[in-house]
N, C-alpha and C. Protein backbone atom coordinates (compact mmCIF):
# COMPACT_ATOMS: atom_id res chain seq x y z
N UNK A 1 -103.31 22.82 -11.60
CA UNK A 1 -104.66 23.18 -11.21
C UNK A 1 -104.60 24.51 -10.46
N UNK A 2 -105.48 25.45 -10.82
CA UNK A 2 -105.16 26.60 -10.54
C UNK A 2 -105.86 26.79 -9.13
N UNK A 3 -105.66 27.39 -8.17
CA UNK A 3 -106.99 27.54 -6.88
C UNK A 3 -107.07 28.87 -6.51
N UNK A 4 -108.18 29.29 -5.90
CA UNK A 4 -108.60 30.32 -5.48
C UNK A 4 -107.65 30.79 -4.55
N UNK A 5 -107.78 32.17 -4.57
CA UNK A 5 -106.87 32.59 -3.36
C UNK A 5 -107.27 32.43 -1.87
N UNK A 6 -108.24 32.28 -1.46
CA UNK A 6 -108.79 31.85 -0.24
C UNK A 6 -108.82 30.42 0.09
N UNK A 7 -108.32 29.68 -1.04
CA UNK A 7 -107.74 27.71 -0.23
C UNK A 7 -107.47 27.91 0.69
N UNK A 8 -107.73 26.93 1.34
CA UNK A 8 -106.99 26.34 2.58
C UNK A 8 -106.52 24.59 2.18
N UNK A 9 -105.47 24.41 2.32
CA UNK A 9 -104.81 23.06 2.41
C UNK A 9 -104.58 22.16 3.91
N UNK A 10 -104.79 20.85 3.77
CA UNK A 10 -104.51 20.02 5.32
C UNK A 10 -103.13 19.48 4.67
N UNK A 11 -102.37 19.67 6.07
CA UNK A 11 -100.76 19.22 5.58
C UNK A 11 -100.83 18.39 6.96
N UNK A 12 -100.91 17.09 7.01
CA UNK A 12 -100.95 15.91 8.38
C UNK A 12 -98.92 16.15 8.20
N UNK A 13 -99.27 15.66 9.37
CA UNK A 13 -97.60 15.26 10.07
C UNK A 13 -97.55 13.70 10.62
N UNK A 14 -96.49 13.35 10.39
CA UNK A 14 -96.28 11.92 10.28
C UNK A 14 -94.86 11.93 11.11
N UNK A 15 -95.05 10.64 12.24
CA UNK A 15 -94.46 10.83 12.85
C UNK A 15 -92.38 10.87 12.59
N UNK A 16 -92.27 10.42 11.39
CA UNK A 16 -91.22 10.61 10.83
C UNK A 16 -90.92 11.54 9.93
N UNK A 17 -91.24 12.62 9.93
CA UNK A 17 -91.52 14.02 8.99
C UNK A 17 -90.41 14.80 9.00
N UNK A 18 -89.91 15.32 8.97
CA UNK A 18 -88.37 15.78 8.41
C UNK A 18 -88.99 17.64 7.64
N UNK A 19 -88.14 18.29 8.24
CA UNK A 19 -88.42 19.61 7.73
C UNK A 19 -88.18 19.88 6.52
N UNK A 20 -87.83 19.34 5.75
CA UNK A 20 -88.17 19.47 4.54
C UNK A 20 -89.21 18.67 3.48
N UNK A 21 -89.41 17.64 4.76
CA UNK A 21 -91.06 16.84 3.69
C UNK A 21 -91.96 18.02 4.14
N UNK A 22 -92.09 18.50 5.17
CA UNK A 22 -93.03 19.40 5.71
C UNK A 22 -93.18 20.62 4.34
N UNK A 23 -92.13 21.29 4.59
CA UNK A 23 -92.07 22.32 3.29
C UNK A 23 -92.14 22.04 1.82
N UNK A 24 -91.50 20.50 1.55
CA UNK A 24 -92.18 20.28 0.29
C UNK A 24 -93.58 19.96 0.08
N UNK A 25 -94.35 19.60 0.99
CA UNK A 25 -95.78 19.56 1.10
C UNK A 25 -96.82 20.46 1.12
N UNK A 26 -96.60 21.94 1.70
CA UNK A 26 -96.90 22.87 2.36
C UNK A 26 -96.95 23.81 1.09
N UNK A 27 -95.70 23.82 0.03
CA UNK A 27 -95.20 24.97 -1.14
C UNK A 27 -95.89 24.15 -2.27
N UNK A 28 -96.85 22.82 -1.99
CA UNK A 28 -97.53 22.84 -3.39
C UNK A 28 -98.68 23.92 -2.86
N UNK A 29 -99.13 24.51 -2.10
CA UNK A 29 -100.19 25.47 -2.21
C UNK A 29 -99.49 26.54 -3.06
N UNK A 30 -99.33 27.01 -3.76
CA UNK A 30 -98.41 27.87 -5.04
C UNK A 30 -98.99 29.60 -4.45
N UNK A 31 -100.16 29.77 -3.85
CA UNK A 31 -100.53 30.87 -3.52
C UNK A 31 -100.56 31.35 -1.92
N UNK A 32 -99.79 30.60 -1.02
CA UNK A 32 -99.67 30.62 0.55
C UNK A 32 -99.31 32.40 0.53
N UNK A 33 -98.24 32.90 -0.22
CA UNK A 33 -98.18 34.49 0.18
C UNK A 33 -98.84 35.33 -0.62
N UNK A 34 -100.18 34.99 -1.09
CA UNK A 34 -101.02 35.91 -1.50
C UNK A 34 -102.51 35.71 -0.68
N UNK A 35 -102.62 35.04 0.52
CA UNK A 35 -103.89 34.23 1.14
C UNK A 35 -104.29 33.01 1.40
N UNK A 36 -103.79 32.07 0.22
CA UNK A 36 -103.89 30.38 0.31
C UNK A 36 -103.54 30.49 2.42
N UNK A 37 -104.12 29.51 2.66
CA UNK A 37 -104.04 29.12 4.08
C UNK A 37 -103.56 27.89 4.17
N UNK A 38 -103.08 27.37 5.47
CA UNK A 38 -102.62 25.56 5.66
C UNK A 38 -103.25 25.73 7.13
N UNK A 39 -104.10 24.30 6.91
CA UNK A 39 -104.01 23.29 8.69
C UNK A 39 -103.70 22.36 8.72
N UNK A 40 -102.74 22.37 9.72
CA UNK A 40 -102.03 21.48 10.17
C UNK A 40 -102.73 20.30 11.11
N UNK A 41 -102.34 18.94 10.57
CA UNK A 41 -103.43 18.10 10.94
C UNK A 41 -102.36 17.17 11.56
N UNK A 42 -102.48 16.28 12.52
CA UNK A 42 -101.83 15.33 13.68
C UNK A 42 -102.70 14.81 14.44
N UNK A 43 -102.42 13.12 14.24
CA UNK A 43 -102.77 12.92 15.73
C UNK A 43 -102.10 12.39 17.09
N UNK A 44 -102.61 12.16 17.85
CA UNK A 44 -102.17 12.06 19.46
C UNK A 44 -101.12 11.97 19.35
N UNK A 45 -100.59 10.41 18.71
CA UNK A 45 -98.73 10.25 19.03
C UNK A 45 -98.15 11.70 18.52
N UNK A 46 -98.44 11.85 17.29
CA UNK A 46 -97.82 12.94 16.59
C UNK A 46 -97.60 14.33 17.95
N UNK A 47 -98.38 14.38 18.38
CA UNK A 47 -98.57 15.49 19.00
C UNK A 47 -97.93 15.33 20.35
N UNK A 48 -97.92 14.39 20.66
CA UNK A 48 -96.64 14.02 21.90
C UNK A 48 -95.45 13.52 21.49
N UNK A 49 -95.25 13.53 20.70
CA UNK A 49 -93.78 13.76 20.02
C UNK A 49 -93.34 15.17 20.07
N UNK A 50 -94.21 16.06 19.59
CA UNK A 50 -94.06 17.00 19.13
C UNK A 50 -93.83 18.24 20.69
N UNK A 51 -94.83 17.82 21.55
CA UNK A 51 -94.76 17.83 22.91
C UNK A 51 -93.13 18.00 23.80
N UNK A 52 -92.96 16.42 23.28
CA UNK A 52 -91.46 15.84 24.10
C UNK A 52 -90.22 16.97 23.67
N UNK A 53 -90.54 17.60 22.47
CA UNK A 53 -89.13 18.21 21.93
C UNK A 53 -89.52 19.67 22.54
N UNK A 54 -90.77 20.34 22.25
CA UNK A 54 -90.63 21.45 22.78
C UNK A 54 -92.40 21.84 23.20
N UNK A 55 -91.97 22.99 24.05
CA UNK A 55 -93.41 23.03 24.57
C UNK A 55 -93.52 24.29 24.89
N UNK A 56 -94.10 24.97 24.35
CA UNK A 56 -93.75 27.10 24.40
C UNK A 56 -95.53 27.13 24.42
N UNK A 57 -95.28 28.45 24.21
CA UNK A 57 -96.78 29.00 24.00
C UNK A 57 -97.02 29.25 22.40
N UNK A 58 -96.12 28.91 21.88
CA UNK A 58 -96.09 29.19 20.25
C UNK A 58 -96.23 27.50 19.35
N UNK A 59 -97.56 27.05 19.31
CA UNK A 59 -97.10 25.47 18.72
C UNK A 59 -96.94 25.98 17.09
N UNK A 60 -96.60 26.74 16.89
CA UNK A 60 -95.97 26.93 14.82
C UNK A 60 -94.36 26.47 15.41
N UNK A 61 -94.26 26.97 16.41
CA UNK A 61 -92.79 27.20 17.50
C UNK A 61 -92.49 25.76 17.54
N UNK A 62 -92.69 25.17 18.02
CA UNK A 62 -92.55 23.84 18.51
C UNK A 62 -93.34 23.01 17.32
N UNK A 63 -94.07 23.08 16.48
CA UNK A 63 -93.64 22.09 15.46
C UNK A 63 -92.68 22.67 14.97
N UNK A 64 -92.27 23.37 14.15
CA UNK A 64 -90.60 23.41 13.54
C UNK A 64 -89.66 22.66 14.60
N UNK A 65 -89.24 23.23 15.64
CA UNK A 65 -88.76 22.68 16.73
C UNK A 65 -88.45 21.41 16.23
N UNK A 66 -89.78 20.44 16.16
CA UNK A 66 -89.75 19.16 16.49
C UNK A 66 -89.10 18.56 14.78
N UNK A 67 -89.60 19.47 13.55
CA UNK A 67 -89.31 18.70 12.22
C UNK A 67 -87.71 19.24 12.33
N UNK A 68 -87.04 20.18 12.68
CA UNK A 68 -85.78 20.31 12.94
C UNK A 68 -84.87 19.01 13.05
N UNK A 69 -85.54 18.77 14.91
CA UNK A 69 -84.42 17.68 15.34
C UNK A 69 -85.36 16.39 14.39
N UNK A 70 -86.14 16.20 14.20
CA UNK A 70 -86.45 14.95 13.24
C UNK A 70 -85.72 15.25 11.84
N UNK A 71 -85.46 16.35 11.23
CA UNK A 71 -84.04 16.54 10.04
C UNK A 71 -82.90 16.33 10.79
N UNK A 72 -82.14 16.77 12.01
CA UNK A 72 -81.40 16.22 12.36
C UNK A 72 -81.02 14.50 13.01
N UNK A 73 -82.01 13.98 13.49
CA UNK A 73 -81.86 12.54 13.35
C UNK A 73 -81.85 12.13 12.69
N UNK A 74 -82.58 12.03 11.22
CA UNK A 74 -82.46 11.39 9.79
C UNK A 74 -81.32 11.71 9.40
N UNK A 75 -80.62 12.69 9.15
CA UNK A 75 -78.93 13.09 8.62
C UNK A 75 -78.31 12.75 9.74
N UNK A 76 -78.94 12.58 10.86
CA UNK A 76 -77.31 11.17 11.83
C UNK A 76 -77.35 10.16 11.17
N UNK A 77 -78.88 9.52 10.95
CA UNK A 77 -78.97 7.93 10.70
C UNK A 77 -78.20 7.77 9.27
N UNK A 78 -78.45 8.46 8.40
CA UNK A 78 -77.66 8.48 6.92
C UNK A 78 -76.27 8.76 7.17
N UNK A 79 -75.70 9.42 7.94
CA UNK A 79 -74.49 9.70 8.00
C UNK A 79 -73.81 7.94 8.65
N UNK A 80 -74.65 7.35 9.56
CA UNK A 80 -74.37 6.26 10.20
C UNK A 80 -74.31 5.51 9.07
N UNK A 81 -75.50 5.18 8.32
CA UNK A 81 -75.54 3.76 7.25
C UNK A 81 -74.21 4.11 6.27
N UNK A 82 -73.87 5.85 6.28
CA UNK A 82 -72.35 5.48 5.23
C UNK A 82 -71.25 5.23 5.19
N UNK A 83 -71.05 5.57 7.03
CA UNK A 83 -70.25 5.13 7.65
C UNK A 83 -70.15 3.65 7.68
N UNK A 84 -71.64 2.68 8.14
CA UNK A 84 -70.96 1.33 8.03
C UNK A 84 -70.56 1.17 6.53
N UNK A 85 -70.96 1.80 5.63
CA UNK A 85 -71.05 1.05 4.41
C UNK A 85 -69.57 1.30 4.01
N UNK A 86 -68.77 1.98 4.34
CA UNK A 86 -67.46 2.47 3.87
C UNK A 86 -66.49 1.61 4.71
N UNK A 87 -66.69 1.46 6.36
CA UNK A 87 -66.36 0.74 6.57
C UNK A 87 -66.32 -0.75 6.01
N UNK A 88 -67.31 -1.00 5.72
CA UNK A 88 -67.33 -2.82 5.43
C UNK A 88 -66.57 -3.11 3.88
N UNK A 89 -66.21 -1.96 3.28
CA UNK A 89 -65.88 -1.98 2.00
C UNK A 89 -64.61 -1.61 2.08
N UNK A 90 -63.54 -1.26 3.14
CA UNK A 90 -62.33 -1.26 3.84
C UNK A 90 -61.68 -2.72 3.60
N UNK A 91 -62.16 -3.42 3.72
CA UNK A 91 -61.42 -4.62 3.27
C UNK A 91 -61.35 -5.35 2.31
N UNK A 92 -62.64 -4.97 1.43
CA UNK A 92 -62.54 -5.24 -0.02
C UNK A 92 -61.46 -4.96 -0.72
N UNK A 93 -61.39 -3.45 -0.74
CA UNK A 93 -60.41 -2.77 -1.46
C UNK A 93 -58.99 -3.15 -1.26
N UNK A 94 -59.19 -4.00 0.05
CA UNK A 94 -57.50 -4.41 0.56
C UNK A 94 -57.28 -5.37 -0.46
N UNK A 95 -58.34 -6.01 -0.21
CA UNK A 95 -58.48 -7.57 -0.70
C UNK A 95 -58.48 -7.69 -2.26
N UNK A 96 -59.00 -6.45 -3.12
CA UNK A 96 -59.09 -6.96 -4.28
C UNK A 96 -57.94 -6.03 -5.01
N UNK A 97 -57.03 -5.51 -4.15
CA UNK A 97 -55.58 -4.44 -4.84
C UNK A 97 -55.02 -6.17 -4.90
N UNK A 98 -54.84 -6.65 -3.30
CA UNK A 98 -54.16 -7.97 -3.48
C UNK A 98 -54.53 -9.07 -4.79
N UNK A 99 -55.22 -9.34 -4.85
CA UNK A 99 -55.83 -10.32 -5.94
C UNK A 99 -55.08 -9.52 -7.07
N UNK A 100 -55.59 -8.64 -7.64
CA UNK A 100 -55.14 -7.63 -8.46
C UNK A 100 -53.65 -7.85 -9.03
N UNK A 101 -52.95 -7.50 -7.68
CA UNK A 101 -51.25 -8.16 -8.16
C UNK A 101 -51.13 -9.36 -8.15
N UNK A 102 -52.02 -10.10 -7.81
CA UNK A 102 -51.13 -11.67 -8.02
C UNK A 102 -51.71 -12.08 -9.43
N UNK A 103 -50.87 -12.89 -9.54
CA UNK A 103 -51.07 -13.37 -11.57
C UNK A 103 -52.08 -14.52 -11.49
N UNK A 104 -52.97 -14.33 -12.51
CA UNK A 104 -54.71 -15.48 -12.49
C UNK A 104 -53.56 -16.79 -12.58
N UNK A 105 -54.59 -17.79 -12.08
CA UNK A 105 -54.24 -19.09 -12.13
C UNK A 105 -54.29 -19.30 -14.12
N UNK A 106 -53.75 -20.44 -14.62
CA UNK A 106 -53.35 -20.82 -15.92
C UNK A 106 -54.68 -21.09 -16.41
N UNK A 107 -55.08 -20.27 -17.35
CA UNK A 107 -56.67 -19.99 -17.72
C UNK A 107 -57.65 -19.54 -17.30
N UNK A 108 -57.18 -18.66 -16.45
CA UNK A 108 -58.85 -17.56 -16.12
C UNK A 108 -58.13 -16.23 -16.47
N UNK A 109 -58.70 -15.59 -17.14
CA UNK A 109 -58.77 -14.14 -17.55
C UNK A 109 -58.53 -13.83 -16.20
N UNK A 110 -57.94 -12.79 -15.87
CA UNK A 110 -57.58 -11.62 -14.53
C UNK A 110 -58.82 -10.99 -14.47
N UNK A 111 -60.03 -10.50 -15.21
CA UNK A 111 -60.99 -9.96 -14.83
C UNK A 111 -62.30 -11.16 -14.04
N UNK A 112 -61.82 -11.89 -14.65
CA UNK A 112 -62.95 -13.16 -14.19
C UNK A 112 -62.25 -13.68 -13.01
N UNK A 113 -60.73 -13.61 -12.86
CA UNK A 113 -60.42 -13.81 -11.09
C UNK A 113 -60.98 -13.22 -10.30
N UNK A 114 -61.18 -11.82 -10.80
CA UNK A 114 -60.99 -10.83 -9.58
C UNK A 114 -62.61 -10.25 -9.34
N UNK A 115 -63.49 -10.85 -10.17
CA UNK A 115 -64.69 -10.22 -10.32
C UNK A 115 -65.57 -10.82 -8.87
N UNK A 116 -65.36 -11.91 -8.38
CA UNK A 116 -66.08 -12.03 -7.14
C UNK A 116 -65.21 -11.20 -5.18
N UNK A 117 -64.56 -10.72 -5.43
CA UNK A 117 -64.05 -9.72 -5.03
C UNK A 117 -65.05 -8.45 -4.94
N UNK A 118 -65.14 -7.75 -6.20
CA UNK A 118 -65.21 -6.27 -7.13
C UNK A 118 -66.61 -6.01 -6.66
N UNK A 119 -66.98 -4.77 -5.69
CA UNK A 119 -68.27 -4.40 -6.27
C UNK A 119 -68.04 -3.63 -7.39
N UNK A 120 -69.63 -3.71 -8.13
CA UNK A 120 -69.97 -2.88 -9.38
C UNK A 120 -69.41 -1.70 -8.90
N UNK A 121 -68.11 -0.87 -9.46
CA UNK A 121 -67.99 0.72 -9.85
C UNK A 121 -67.37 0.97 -8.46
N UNK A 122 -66.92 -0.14 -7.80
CA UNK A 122 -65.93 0.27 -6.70
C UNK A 122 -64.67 0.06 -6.86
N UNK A 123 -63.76 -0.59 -7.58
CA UNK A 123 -62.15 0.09 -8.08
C UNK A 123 -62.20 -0.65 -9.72
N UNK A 124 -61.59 0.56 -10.66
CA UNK A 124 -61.47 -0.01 -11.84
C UNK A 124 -60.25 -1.01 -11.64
N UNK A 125 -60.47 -2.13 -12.23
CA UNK A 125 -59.44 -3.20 -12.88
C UNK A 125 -58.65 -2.81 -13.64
N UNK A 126 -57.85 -3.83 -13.98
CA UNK A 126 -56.62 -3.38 -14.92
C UNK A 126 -57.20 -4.25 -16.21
N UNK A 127 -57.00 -3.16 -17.34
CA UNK A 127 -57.15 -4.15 -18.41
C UNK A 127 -57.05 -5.85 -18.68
N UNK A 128 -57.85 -6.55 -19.08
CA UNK A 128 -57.81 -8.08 -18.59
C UNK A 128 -56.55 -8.68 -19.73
N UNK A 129 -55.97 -9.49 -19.16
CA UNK A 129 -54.98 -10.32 -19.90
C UNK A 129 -55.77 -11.74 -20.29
N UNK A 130 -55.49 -11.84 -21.58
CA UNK A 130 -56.64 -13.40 -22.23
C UNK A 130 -54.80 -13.94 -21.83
N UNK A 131 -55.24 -15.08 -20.97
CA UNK A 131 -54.36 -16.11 -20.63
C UNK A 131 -53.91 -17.19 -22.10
N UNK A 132 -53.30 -18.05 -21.81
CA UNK A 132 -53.03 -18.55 -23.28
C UNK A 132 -53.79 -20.10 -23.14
N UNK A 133 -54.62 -20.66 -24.34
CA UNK A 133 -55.50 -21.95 -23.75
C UNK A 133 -54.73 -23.08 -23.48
């Protein structure tokens, strides 16, 4: 949809907004450096959030400011959830090398031993041995 060069767009802020939802929101106006305009819309909490991180005489200043460290807390918290997740999968991998070398009980395929172990696409198996019936 094409718009006039004199748009103006409302881009609200949410209190979990991340500097780059901001800018992906902001760059659908396709004409911002030929005139397109943005207002920036918030309320109260938003704005004492925004407050708590910085407080200048420049608020363009201090919202970036604030979607900054809100991109930097979201890439702690993700960095955290992969951390547990690698951790907790530390003992899998112990656990299913072990299984792995020991020989299936007399009639279970080695892939069907070891499959409640295995996450999906977390260590390839060894080709399965068909046990004898």
């Amino acid at each position: 949809m094409k718009l006039n060069l004199d748009a103006r767009a409302a881009v609200t802020l949410s209190k979990d907004m991340t500097l780059r939802d901001y800018a992906q929101g902001c760059w659908r106006m396709r004409g911002l450096e030929r005139g397109q305009r943005l207002s920036i819309i918030a309320i109260p909490e938003v704005k004492r959030l925004i407050r708590a991180v910085a407080s200048t005489a420049s608020l363009t200043s201090d919202i970036l400011a604030w979607l900054v460290t809100n991109s930097i807390r979201s890439e702690h918290m993700q960095r955290m959830q992969l951390t547990m997740q690698h951790l907790s999968a530390v003992w899998r991998r112990a656990a299913i090398r072990d299984v792995q070398a020991m020989d299936a009980p007399f009639g279970i395929e080695q892939a069907a031993f070891v499959a409640p172990w295995a996450e999906p696409g977390a260590l390839p198996t060894r080709p399965s041995t068909t046990w004898p019936a």
